[in-house]
C-alpha atoms as a PDB file:
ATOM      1  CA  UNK A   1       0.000   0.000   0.000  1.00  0.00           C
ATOM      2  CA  UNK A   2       2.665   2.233   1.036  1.00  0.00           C
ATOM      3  CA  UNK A   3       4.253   2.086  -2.373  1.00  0.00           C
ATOM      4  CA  UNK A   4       1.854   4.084  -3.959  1.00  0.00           C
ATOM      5  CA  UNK A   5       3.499   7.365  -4.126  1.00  0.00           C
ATOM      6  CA  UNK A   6      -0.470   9.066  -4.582  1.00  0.00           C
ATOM      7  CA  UNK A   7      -1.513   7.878  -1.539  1.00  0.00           C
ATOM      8  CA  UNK A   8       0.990   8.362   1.148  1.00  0.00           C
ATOM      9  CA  UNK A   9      -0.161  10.880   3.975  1.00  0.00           C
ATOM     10  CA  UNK A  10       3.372  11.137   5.187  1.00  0.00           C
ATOM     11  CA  UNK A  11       6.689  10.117   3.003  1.00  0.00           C
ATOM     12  CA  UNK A  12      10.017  10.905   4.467  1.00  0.00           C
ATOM     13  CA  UNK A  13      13.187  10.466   3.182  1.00  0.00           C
ATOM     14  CA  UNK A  14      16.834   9.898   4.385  1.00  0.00           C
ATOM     15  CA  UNK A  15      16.262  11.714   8.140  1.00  0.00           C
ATOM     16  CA  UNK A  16      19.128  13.095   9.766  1.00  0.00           C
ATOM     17  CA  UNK A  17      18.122  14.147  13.189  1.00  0.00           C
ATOM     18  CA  UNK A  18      20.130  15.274  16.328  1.00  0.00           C
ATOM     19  CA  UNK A  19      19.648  16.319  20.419  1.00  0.00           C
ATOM     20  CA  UNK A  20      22.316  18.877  20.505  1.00  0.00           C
ATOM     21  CA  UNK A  21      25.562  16.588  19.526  1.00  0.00           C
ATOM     22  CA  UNK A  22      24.148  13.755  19.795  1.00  0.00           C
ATOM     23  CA  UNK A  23      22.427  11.729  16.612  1.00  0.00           C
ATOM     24  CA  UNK A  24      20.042   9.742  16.826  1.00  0.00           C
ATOM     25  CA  UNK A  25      18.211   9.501  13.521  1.00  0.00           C
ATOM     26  CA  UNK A  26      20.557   8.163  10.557  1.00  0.00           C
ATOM     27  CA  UNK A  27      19.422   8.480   7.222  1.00  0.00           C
ATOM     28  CA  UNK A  28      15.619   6.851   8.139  1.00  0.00           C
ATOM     29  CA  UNK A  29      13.157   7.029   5.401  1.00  0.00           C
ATOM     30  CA  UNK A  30       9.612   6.650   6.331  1.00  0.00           C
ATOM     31  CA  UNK A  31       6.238   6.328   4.504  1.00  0.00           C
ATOM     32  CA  UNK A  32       2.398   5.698   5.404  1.00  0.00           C
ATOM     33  CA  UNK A  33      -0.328   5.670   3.522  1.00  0.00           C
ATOM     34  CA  UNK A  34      -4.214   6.648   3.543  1.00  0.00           C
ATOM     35  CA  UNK A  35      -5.958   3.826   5.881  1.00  0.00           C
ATOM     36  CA  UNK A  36      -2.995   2.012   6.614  1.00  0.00           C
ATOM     37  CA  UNK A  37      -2.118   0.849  10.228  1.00  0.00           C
ATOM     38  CA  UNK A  38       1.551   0.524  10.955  1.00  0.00           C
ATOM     39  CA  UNK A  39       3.312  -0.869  14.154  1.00  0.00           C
ATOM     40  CA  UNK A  40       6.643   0.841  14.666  1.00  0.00           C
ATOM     41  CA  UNK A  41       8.515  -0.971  17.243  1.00  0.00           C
ATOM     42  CA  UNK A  42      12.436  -0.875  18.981  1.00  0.00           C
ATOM     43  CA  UNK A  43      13.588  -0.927  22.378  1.00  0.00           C
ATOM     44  CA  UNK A  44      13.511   2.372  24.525  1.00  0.00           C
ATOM     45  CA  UNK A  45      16.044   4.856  23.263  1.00  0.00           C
ATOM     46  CA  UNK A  46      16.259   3.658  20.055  1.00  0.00           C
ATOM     47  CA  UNK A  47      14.666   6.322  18.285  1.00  0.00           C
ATOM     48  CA  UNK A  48      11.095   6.051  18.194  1.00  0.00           C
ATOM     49  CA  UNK A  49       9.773   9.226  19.189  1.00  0.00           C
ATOM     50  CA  UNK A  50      12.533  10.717  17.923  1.00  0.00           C
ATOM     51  CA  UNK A  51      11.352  10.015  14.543  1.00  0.00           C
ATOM     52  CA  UNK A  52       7.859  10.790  14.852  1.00  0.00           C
ATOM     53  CA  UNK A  53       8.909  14.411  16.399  1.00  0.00           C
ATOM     54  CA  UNK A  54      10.819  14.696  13.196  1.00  0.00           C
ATOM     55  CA  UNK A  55       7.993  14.297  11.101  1.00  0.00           C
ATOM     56  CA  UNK A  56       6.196  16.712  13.245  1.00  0.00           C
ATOM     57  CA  UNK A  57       8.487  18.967  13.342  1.00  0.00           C
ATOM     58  CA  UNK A  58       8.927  19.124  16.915  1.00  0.00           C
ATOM     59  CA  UNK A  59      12.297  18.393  16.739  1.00  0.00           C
ATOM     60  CA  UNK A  60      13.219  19.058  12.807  1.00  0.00           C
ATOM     61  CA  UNK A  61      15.596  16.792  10.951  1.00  0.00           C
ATOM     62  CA  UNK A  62      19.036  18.329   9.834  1.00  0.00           C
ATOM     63  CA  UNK A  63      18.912  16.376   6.751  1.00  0.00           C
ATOM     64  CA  UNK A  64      16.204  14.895   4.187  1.00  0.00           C
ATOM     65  CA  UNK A  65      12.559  15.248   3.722  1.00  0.00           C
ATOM     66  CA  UNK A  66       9.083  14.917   5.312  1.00  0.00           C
ATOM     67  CA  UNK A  67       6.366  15.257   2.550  1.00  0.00           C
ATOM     68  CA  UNK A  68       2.532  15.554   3.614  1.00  0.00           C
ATOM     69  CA  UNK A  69       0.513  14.498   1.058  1.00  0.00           C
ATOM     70  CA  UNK A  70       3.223  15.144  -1.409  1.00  0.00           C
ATOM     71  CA  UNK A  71       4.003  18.736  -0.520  1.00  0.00           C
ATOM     72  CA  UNK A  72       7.244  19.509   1.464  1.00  0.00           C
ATOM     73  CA  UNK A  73       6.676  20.617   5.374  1.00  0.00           C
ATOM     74  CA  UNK A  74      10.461  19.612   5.822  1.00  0.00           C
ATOM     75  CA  UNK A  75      10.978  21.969   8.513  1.00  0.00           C
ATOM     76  CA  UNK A  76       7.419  23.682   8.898  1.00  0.00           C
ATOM     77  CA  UNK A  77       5.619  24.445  12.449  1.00  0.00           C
ATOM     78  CA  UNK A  78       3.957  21.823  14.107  1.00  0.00           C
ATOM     79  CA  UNK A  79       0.523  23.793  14.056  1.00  0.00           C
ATOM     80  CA  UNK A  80       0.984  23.722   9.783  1.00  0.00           C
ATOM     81  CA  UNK A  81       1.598  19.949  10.148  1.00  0.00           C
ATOM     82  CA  UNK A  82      -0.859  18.952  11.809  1.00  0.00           C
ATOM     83  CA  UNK A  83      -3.655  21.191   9.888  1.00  0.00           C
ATOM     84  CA  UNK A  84      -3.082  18.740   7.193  1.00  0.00           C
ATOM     85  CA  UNK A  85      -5.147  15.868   9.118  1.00  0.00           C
ATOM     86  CA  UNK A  86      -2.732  14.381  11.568  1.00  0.00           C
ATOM     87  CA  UNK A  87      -3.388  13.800  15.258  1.00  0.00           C
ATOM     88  CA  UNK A  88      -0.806  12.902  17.963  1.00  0.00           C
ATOM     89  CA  UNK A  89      -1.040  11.250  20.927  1.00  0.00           C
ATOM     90  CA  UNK A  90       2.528  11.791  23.171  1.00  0.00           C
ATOM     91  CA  UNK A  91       3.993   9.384  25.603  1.00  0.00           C
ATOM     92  CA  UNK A  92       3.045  12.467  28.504  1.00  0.00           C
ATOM     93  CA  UNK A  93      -0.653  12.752  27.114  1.00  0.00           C
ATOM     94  CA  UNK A  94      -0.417  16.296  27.440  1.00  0.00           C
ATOM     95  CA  UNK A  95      -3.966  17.663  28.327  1.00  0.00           C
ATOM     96  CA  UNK A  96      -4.445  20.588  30.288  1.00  0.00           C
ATOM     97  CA  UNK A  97      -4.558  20.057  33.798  1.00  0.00           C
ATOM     98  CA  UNK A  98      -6.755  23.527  34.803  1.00  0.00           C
ATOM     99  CA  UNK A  99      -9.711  22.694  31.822  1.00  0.00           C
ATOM    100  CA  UNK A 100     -12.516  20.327  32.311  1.00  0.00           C
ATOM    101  CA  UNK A 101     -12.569  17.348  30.235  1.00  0.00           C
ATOM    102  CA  UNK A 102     -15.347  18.957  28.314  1.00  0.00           C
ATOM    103  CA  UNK A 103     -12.991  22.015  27.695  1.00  0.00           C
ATOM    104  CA  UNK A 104     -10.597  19.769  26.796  1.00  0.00           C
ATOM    105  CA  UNK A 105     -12.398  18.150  23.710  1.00  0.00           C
ATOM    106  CA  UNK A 106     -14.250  20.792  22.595  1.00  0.00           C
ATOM    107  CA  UNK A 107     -11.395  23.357  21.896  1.00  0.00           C
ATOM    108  CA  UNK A 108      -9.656  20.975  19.694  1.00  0.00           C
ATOM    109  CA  UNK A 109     -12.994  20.304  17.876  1.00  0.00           C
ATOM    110  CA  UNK A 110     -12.502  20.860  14.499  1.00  0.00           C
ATOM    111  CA  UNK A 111     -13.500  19.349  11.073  1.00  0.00           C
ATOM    112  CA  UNK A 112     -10.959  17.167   8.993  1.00  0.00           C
ATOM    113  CA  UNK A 113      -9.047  18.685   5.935  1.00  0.00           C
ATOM    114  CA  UNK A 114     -11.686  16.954   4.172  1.00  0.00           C
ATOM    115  CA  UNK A 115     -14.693  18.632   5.763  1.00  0.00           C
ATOM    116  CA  UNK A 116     -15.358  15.665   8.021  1.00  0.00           C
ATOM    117  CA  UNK A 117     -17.220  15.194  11.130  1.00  0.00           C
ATOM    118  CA  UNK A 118     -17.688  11.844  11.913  1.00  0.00           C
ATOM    119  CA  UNK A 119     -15.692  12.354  15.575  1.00  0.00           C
ATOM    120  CA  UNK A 120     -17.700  14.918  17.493  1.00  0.00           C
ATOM    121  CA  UNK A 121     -18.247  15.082  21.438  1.00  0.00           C
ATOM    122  CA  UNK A 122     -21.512  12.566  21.094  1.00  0.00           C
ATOM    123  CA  UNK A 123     -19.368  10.098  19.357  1.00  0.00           C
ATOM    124  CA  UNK A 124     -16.099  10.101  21.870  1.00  0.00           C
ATOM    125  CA  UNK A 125     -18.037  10.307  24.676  1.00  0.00           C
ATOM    126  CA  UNK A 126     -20.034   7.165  23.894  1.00  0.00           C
ATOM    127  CA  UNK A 127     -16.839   5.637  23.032  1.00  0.00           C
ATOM    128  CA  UNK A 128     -15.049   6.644  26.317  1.00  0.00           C
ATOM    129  CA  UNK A 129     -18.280   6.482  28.912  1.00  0.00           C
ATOM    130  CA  UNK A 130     -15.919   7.156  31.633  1.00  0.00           C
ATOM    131  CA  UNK A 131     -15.421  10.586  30.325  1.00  0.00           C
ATOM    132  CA  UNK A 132     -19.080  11.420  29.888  1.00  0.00           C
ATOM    133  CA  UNK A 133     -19.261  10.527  33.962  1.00  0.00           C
ATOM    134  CA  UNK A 134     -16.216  13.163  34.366  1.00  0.00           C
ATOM    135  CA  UNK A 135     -16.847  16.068  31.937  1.00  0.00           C
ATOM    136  CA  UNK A 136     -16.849  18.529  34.546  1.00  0.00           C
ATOM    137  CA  UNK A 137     -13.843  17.126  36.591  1.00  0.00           C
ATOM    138  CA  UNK A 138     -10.522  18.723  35.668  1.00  0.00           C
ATOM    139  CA  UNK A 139      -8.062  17.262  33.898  1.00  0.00           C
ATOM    140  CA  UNK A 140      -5.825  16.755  37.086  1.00  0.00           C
ATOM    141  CA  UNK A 141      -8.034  15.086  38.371  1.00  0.00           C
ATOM    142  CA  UNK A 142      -8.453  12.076  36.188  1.00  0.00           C
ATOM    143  CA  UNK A 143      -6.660   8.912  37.123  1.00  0.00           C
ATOM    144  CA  UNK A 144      -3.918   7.857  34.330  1.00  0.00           C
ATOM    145  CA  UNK A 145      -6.020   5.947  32.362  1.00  0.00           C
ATOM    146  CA  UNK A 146      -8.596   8.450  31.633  1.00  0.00           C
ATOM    147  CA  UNK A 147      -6.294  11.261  31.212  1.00  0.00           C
ATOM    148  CA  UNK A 148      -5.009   8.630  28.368  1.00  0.00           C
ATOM    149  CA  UNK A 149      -8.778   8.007  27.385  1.00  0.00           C
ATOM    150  CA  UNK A 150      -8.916  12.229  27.400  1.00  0.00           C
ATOM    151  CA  UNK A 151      -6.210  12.443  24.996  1.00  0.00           C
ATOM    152  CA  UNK A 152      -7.165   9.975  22.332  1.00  0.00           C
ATOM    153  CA  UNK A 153     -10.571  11.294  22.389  1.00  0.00           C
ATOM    154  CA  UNK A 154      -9.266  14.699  21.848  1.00  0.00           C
ATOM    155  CA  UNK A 155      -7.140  14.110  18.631  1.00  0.00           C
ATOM    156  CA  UNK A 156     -10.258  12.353  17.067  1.00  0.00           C
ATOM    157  CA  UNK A 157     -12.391  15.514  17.675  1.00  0.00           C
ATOM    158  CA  UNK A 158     -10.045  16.953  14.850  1.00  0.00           C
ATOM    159  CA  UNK A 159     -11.446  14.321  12.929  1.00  0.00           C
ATOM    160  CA  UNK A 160      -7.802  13.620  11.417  1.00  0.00           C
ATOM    161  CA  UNK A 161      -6.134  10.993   8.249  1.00  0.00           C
ATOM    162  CA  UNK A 162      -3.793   9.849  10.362  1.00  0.00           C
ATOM    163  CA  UNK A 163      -3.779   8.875  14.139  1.00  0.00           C
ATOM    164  CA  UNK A 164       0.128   8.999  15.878  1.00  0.00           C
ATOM    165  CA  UNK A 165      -0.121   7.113  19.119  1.00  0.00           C
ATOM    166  CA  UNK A 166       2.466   7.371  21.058  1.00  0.00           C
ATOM    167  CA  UNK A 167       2.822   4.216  24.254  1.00  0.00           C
ATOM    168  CA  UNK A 168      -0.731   5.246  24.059  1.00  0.00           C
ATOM    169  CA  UNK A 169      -1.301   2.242  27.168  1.00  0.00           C
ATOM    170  CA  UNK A 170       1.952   2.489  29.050  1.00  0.00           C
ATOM    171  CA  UNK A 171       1.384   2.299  32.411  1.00  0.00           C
ATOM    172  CA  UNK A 172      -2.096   1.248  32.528  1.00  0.00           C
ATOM    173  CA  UNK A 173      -4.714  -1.437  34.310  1.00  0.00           C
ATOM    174  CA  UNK A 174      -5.010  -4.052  32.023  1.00  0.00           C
ATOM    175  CA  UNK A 175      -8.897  -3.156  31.719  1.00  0.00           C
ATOM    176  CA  UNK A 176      -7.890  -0.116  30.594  1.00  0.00           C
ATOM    177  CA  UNK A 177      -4.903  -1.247  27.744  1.00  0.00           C
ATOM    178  CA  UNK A 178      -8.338  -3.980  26.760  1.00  0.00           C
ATOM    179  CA  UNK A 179     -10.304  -0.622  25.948  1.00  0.00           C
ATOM    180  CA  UNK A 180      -7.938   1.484  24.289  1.00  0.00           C
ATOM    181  CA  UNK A 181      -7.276  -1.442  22.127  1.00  0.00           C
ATOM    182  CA  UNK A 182     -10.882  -1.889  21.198  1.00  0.00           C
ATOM    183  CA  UNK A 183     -11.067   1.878  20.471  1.00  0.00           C
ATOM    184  CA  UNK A 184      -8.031   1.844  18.206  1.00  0.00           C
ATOM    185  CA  UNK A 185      -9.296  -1.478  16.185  1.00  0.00           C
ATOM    186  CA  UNK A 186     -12.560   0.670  15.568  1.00  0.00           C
ATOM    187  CA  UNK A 187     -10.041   3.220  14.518  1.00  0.00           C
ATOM    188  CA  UNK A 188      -8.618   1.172  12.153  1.00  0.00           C
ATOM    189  CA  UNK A 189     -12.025  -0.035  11.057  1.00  0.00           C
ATOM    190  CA  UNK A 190     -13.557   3.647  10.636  1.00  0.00           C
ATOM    191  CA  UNK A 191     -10.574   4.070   7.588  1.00  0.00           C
ATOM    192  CA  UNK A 192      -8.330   6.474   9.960  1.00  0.00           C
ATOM    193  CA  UNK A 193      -4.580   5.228   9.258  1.00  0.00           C
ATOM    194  CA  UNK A 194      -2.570   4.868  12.556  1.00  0.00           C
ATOM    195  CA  UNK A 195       0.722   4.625  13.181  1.00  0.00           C
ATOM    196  CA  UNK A 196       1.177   2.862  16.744  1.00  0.00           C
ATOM    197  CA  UNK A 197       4.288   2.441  19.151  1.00  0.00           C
ATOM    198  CA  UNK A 198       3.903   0.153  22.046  1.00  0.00           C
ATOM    199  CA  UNK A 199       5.309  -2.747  23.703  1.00  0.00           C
ATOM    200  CA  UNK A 200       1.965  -4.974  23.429  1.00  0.00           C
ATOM    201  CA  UNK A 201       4.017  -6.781  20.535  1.00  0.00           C
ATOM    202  CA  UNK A 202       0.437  -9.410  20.030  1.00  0.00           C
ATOM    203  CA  UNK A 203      -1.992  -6.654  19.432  1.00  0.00           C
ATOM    204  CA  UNK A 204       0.440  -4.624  17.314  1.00  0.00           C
ATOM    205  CA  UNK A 205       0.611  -8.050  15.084  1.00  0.00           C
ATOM    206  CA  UNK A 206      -3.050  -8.185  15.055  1.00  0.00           C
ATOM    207  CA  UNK A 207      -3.863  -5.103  13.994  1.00  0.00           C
ATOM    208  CA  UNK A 208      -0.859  -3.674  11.779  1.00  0.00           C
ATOM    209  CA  UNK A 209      -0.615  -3.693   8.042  1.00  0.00           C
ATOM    210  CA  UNK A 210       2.948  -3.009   8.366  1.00  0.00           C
ATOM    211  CA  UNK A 211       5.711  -3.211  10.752  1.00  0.00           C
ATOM    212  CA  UNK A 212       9.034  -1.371  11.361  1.00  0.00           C
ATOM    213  CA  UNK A 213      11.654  -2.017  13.507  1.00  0.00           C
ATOM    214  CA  UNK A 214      13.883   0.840  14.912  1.00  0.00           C
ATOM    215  CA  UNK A 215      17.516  -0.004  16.126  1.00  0.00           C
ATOM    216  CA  UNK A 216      20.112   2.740  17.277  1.00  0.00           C
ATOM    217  CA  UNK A 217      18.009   5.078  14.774  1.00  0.00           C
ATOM    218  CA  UNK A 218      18.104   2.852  11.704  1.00  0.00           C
ATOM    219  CA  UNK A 219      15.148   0.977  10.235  1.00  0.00           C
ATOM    220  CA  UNK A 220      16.246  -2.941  11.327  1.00  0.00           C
ATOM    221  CA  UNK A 221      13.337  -4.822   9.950  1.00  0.00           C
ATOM    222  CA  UNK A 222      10.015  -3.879   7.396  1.00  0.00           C
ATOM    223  CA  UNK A 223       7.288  -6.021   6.964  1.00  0.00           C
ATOM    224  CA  UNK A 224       4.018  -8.112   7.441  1.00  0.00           C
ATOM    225  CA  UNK A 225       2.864  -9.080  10.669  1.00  0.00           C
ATOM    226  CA  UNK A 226       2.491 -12.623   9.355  1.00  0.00           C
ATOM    227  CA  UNK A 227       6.440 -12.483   7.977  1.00  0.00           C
ATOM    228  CA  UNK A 228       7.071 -11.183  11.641  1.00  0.00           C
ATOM    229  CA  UNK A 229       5.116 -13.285  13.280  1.00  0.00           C
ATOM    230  CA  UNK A 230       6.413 -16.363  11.792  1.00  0.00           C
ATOM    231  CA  UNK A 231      10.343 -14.960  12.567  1.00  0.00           C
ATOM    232  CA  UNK A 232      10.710 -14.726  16.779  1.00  0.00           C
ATOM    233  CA  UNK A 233      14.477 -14.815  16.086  1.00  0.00           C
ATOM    234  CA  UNK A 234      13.459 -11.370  15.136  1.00  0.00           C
ATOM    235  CA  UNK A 235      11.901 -10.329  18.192  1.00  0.00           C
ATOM    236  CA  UNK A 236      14.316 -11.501  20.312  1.00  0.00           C
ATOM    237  CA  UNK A 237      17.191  -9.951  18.116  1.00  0.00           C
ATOM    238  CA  UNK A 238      15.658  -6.586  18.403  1.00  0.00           C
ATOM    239  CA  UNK A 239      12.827  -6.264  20.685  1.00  0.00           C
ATOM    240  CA  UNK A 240      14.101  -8.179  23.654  1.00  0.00           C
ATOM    241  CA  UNK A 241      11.017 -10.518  23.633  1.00  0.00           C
END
């Protein structure tokens, strides 16, 4: 799917990225496509996040290109990046701790570049039901696992292509990773592509397209979740598992 060049949301090439001195990104080159689900795995420090705050331009490559929909936002805000129908869910969630959870989805309300609004408050909140119970709690007041229900259901009221999620259930009660998982499956069924790092390596092989494997900021390993299923060599190589 990711092959065809008319259809890729995001296609980066040959990223050079650095903290200061240090470099962590080495010449990756990194593509998705529209309604495509893609696991993107590596131990911690190996560059994961780096690479998806390069193609956000939170933390801009030195070197190469990130593409959105075929137009070059090498280098561009985060604000411009995102306007083109991409959603991000960060490691540290990130809500606002002095709005209410209802002020928390409703300011990011927004159709999608398409003029799409299939995710509005009716639709999250019967998706997360905890949140409906909560809407006028603040957001420092939610345990962890509905601050991480807060922040998924926030980046689908922009109604977005492309869904980042970031150790979306790291750290949770194993109820909680079971319902973020259902929620991202009807993600993946509603024709939003996703691109998903987490350690849950058996859900991430049920529900990716694709795989990649990050290693000391190269791509390692690309492919099927049946090919990487049927190779645990691989996962022990590389993922520690």
């Amino acid at each position: 799917m990711a092959n065809q060049t008319q259809d890729l949301i995001i296609d980066a090439q040959g990223l050079q990225t650095y903290y200061g001195d240090s470099h962590i990104l080495h010449g990756i080159s990194f593509s998705i496509a529209r309604g495509e689900t893609l696991s993107l795995m590596g131990r911690n420090g190996m560059g994961k996040t780096t690479l998806l705050r390069s193609l956000l331009g939170l933390t801009p490559p030195r070197e190469g290109t990130v593409k959105i929909y075929g137009r070059d936002m090498t280098g561009a805000p985060t604000h411009k990046i995102v306007r083109q129908g991409i959603a991000f869910v960060p490691e540290d969630r990130g809500i606002f701790p002095n709005l209410t959870v209802k002020e928390n989805l409703v300011m990011t309300s927004r159709p999608g570049p398409d003029g799409r609004k299939d995710w509005d408050l009716k639709r999250v909140l019967d998706t997360f039901p905890r949140l409906a119970q909560r809407m006028n709690h603040m957001g420092n007041h939610l345990s962890g696992g509905e601050q991480q229900m807060l922040t998924v259901g926030r980046a689908l009221m922009t109604n977005p292509e492309l869904l980042i999620l970031d150790e979306a259930t790291e750290g949770l009660a194993p109820l909680i990773r079971k319902e973020i998982w259902s929620v991202v499956r009807e993600i993946k069924a509603s024709g939003i592509a996703a691109v998903i790092v987490d350690k849950d390596l058996k859900a991430l092989l049920e529900l990716a397209d694709r795989n990649i494997i990050i290693s000391k900021g190269q791509i390692v390993y690309e492919g099927s979740s049946a090919d990487l299923a049927a190779n645990p060599e691989i996962h022990t190589r590389h993922l520690g598992v």
